[in-house]
Protein backbone atom coordinates (compact mmCIF):
# COMPACT_ATOMS: atom_id res chain seq x y z
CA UNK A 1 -6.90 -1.94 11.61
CA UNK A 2 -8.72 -5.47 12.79
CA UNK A 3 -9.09 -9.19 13.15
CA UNK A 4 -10.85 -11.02 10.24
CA UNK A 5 -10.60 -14.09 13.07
CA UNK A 6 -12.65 -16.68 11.13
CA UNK A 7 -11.24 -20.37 11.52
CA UNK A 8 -11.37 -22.58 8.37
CA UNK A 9 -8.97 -24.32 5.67
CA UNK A 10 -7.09 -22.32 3.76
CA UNK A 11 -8.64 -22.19 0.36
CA UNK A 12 -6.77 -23.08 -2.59
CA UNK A 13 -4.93 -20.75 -5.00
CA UNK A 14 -6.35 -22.37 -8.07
CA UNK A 15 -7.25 -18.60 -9.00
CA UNK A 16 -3.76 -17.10 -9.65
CA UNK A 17 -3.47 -16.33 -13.27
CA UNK A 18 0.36 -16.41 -12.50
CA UNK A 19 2.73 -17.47 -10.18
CA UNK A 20 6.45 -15.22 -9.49
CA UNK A 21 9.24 -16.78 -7.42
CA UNK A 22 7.86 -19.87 -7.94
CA UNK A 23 5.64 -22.73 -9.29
CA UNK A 24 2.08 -22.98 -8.16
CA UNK A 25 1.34 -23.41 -4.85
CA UNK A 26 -1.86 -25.22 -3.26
CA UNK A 27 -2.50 -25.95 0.40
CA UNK A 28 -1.95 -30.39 0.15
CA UNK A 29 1.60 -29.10 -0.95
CA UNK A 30 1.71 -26.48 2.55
CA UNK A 31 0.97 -29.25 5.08
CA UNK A 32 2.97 -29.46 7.81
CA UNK A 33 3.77 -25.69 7.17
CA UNK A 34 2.89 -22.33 8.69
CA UNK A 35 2.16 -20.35 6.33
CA UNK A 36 1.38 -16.78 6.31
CA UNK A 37 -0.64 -15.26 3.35
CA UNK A 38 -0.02 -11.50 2.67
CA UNK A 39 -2.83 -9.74 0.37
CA UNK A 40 -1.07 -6.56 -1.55
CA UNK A 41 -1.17 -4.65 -4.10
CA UNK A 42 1.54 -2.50 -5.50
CA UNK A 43 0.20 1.19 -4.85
CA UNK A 44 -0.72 1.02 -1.57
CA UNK A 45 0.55 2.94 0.95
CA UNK A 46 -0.97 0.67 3.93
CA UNK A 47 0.87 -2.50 2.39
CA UNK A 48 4.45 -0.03 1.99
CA UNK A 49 4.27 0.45 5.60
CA UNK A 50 3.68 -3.33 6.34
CA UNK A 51 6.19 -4.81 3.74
CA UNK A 52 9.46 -4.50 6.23
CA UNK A 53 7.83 -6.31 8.92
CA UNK A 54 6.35 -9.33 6.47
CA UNK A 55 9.93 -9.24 4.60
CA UNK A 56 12.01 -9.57 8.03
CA UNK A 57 9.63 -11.90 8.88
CA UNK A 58 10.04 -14.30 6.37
CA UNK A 59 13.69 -14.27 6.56
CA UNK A 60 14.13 -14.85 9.90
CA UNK A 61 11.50 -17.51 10.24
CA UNK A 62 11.94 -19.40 6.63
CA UNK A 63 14.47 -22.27 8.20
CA UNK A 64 12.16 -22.56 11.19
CA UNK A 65 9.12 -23.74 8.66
CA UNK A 66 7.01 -20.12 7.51
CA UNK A 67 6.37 -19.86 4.42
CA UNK A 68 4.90 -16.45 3.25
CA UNK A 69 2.84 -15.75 0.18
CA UNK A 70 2.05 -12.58 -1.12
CA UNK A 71 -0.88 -12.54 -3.05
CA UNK A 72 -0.99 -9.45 -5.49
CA UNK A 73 -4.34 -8.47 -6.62
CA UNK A 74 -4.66 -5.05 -8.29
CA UNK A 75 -6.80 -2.07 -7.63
CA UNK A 76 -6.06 -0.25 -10.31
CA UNK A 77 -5.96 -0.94 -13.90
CA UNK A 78 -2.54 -0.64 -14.67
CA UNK A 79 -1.79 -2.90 -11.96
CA UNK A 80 -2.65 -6.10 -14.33
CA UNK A 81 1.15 -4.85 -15.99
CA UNK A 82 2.93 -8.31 -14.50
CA UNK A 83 6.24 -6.71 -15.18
CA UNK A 84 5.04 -3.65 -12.92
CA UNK A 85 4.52 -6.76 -9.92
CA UNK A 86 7.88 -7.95 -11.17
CA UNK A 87 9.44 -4.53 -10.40
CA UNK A 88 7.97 -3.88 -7.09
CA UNK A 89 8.87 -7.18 -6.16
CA UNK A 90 12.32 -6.23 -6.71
CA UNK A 91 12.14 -2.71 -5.20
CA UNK A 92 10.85 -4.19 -2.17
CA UNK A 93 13.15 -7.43 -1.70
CA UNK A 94 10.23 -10.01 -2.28
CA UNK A 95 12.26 -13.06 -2.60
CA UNK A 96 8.83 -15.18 -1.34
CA UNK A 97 6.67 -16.69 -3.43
CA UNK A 98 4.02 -14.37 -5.08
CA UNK A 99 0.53 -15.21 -6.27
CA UNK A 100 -0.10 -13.06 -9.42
CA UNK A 101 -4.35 -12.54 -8.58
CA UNK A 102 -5.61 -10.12 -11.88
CA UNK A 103 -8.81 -11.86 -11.51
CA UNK A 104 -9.41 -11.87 -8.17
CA UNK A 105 -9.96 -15.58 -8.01
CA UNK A 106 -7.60 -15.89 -5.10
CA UNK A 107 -9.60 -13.04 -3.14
CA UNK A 108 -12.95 -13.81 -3.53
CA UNK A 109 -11.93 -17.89 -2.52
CA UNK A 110 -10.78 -16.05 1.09
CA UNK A 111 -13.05 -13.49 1.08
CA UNK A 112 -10.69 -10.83 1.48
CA UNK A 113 -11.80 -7.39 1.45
CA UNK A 114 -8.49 -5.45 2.29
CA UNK A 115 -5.36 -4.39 1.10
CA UNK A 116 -2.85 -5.09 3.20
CA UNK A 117 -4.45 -8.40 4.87
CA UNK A 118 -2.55 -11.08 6.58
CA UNK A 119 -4.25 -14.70 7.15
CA UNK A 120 -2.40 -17.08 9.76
CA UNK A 121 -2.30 -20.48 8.60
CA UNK A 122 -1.39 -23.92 10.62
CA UNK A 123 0.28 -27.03 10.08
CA UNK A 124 -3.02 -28.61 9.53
CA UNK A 125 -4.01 -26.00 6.78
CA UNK A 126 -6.23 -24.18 9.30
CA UNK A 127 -6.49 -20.52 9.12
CA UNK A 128 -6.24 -19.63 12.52
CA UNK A 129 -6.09 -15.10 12.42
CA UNK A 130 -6.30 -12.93 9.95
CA UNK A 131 -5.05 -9.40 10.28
CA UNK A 132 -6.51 -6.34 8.17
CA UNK A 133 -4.34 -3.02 7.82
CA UNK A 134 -1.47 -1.95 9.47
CA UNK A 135 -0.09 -2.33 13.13
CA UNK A 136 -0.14 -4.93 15.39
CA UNK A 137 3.21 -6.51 14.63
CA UNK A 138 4.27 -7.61 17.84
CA UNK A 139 1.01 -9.93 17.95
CA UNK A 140 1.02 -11.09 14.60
CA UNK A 141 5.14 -11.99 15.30
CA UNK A 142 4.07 -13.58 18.95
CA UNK A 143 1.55 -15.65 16.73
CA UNK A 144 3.72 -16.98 14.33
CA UNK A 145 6.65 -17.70 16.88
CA UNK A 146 3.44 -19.82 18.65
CA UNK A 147 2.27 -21.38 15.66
CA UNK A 148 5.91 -22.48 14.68
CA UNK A 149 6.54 -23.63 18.48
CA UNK A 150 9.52 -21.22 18.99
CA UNK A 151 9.63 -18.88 21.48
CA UNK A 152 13.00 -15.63 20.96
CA UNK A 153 13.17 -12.11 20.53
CA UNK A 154 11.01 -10.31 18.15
CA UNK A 155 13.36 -9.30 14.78
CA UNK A 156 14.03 -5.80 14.22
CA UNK A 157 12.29 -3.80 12.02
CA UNK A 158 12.59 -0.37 10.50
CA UNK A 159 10.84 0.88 7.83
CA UNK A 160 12.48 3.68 5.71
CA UNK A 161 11.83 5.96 2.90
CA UNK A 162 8.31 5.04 1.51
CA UNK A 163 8.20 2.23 3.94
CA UNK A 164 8.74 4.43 7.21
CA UNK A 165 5.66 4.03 9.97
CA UNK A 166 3.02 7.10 9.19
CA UNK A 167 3.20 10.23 11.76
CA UNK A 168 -0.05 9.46 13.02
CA UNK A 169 -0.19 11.95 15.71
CA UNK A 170 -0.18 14.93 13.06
CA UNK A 171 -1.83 13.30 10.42
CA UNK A 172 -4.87 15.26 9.51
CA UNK A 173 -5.60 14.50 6.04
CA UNK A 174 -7.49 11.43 4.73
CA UNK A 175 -6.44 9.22 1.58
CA UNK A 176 -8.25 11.13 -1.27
CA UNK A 177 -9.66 9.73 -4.52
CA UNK A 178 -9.66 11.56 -7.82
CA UNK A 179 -11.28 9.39 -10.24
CA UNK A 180 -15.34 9.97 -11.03
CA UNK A 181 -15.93 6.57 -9.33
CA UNK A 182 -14.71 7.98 -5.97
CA UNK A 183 -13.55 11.14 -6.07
CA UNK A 184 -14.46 13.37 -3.29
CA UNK A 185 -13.08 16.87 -1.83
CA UNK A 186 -12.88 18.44 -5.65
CA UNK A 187 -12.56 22.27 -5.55
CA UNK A 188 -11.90 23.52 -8.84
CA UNK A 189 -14.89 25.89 -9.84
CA UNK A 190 -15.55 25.15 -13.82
CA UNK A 191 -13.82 22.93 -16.59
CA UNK A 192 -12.84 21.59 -18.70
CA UNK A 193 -9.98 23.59 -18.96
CA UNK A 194 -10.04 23.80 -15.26
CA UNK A 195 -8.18 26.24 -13.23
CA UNK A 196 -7.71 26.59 -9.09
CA UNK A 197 -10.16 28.44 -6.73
CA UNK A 198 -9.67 31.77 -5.40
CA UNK A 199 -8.92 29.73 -1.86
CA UNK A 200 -8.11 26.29 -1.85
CA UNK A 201 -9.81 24.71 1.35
CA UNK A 202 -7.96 22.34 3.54
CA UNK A 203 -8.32 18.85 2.77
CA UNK A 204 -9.64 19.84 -1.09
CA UNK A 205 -7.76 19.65 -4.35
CA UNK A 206 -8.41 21.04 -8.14
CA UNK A 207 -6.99 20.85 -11.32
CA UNK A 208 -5.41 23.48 -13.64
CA UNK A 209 -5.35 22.75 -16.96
CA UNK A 210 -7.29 20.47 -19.74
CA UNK A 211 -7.77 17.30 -18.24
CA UNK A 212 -10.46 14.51 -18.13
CA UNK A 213 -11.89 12.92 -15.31
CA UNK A 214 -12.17 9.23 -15.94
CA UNK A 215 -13.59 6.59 -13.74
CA UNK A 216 -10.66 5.76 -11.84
CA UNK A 217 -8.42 8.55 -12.70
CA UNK A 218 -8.05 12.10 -13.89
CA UNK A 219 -6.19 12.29 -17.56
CA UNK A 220 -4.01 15.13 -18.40
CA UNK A 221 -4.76 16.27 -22.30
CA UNK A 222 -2.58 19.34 -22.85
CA UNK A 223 1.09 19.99 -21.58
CA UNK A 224 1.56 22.33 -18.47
CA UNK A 225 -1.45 20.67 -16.26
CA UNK A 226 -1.61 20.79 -12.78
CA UNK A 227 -2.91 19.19 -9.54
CA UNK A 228 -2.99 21.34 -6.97
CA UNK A 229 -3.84 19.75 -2.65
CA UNK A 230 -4.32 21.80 0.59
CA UNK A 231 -3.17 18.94 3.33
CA UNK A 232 -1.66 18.68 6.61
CA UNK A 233 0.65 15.91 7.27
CA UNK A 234 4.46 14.67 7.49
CA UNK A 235 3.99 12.70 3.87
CA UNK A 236 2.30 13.29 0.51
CA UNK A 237 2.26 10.59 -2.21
CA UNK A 238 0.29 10.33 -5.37
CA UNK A 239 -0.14 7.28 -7.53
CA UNK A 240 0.40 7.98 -10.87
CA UNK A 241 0.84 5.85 -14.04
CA UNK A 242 1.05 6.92 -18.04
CA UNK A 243 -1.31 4.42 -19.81
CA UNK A 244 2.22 3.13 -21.79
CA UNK A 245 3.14 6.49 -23.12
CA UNK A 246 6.42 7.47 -22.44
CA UNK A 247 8.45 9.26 -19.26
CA UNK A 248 6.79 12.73 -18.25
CA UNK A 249 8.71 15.36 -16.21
CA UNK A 250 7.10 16.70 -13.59
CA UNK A 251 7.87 19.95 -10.76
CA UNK A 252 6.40 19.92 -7.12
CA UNK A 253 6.19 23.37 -5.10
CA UNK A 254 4.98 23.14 -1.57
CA UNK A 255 3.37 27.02 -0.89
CA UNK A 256 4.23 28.21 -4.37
CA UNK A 257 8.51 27.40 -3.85
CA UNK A 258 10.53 24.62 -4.41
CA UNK A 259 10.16 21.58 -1.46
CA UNK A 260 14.19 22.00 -0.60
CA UNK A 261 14.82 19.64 2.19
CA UNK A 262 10.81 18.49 2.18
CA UNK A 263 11.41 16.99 -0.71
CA UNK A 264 9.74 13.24 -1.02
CA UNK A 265 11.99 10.10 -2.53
CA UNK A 266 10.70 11.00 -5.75
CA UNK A 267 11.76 14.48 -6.26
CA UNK A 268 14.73 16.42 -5.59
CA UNK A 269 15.18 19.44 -3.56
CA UNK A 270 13.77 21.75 -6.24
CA UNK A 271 11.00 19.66 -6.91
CA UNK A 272 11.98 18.06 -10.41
CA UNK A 273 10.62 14.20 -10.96
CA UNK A 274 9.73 12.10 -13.41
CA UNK A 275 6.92 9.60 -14.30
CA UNK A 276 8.07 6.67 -15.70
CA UNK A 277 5.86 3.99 -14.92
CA UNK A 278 2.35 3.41 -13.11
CA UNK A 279 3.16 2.71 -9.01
CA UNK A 280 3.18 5.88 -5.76
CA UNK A 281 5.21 8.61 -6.05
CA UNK A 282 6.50 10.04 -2.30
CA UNK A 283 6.05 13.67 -3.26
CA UNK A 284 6.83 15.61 -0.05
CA UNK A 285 8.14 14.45 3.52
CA UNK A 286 8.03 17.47 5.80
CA UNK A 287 11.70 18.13 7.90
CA UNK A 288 10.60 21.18 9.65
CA UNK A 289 7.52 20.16 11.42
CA UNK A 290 4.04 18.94 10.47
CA UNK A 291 1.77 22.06 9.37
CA UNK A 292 -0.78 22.90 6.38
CA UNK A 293 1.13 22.80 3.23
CA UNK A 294 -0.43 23.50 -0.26
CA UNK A 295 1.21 20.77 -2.74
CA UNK A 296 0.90 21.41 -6.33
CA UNK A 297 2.14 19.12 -9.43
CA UNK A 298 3.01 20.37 -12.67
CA UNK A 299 3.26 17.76 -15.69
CA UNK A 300 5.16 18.70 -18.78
CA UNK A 301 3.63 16.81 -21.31
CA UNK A 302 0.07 15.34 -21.74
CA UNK A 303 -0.94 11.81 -21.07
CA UNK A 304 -0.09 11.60 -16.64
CA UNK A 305 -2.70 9.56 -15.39
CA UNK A 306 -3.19 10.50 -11.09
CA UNK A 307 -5.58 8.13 -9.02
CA UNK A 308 -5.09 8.59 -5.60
CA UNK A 309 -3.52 10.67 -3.16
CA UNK A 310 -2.51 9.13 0.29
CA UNK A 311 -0.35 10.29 3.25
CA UNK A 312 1.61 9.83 6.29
């Protein structure tokens, strides 16, 4: 994305309301260091993509004196759940240490304003880069090998499932908001109950069903609701969460059929899935070439929370 270049000390972490793989951190203790400081939060699809590289990273530059810390402040609500950090962690192989940042104490003291961001810092506590968004790996790597005063082969890195590098060259379809605070690109004609247009336009979604749009979600209040998505790349995710009720089955079609081989990690071939707990659900990953695809979701019980749709 870009360079947040700004040199200065490396703030303290005095902000952290928790600390995971670890106890507390603070920059006298980093000295003679490099440390790299990864901004995260467990939903998003930009940080997914980036988590190989900072996770191969760490490994194969721990002995030589990095020392990485992820710094997980939420976006969402349900994101405050630690055990939900705890869990990704795990998914993801985070064996660094982990800043736990509900407050956003830790984010205002570097005035970060991204998810993922990456600061650079020196033996001497400087911050010397920052890094917002995905790409650029081969710099940020050439940087650290510099700052560390080692000079070999970049590691090798490659992302799969959720984590797999977007198909940006057929990606047509921006990350979409559903909650009243941000939603955008909403097509269903009338509602509560709501129910799909006659044509769903590209790029547009709609509900079927009794739901309630909430700030920072929509809230599914009778069994058999839907979300239905006209989009056009390889990926589709939606995050999802179920305010602490319990697991809720769920059926993707792609054009009205089951996904088959399209299906995302989260689903099988004939679309079945299940919500268990609040994080992104990979929904559909296109085998058969990138084209316009109509996604919809059917939950079979009330209380699905959706928030965001992303892709790749």
């Amino acid at each position: 994305m870009t360079t947040l270049f700004r040199r200065r000390h490396m703030p303290p972490f005095d902000g952290a309301t928790a600390w995971l793989n670890t106890e507390p951190l603070d920059p006298a203790g980093l000295r003679e260091k490099i440390v790299l400081v990864d901004f995260w939060t467990l939903t998003c699809i930009n940080w997914l993509r980036t988590a190989p590289y900072v996770r191969a990273w760490s490994r194969a530059y721990r002995d030589d004196g990095l020392v990485v810390i992820g710094v997980h402040t939420p976006e969402f609500s349900f994101e405050h759940d630690i055990d939900l950090v705890r869990e990704a962690m795990e998914e993801r192989g985070i064996d660094y240490p982990v800043a736990v940042d509900n407050d956003y104490g830790v984010w205002s003291a570097f005035d970060n304003h991204f998810w993922p961001a990456l600061y650079f810092v020196d033996r001497d506590g400087i911050i010397r880069d920052s890094h917002a968004g995905e790409g650029r790996y081969d710099g940020s790597e050439r940087l650290l090998q510099r700052l560390l005063g080692i000079d070999r082969e970049p590691v090798s890195v490659l992302g799969e499932g959720v984590e797999a590098e977007a198909d940006w060259d057929r990606l047509r379809t921006p990350e979409t908001y559903l909650g009243q605070e941000r939603s955008a690109y909403f097509d269903s004609p009338d509602g509560p109950p709501y129910r799909l247009p006659e044509h769903l336009r590209s790029g547009h979604w709609a509900l079927t069903g009794q739901w309630t749009v909430e700030p920072e979600d929509v809230v599914l209040e009778g069994a058999g609701g839907s979300i239905a998505f006209r989009f056009e790349a390889r990926d589709a995710h939606l995050v999802l969460s179920t305010g602490g009720g319990p697991p809720i089955p769920f059926r993707v079609v792609l054009d009205g059929a089951a996904p088959g081989a399209s299906h995302g990690v989260d689903v099988d071939e004939e679309g079945n899935g299940v919500l268990r707990h609040g994080r992104m659900y990979q929904l559909v990953r296109q085998h058969d070439g990138v084209r316009e695809r109509t996604l919809e979701i059917t939950f079979s019980e009330p209380g699905a929370r959706a928030h965001v749709f992303t892709f790749g």
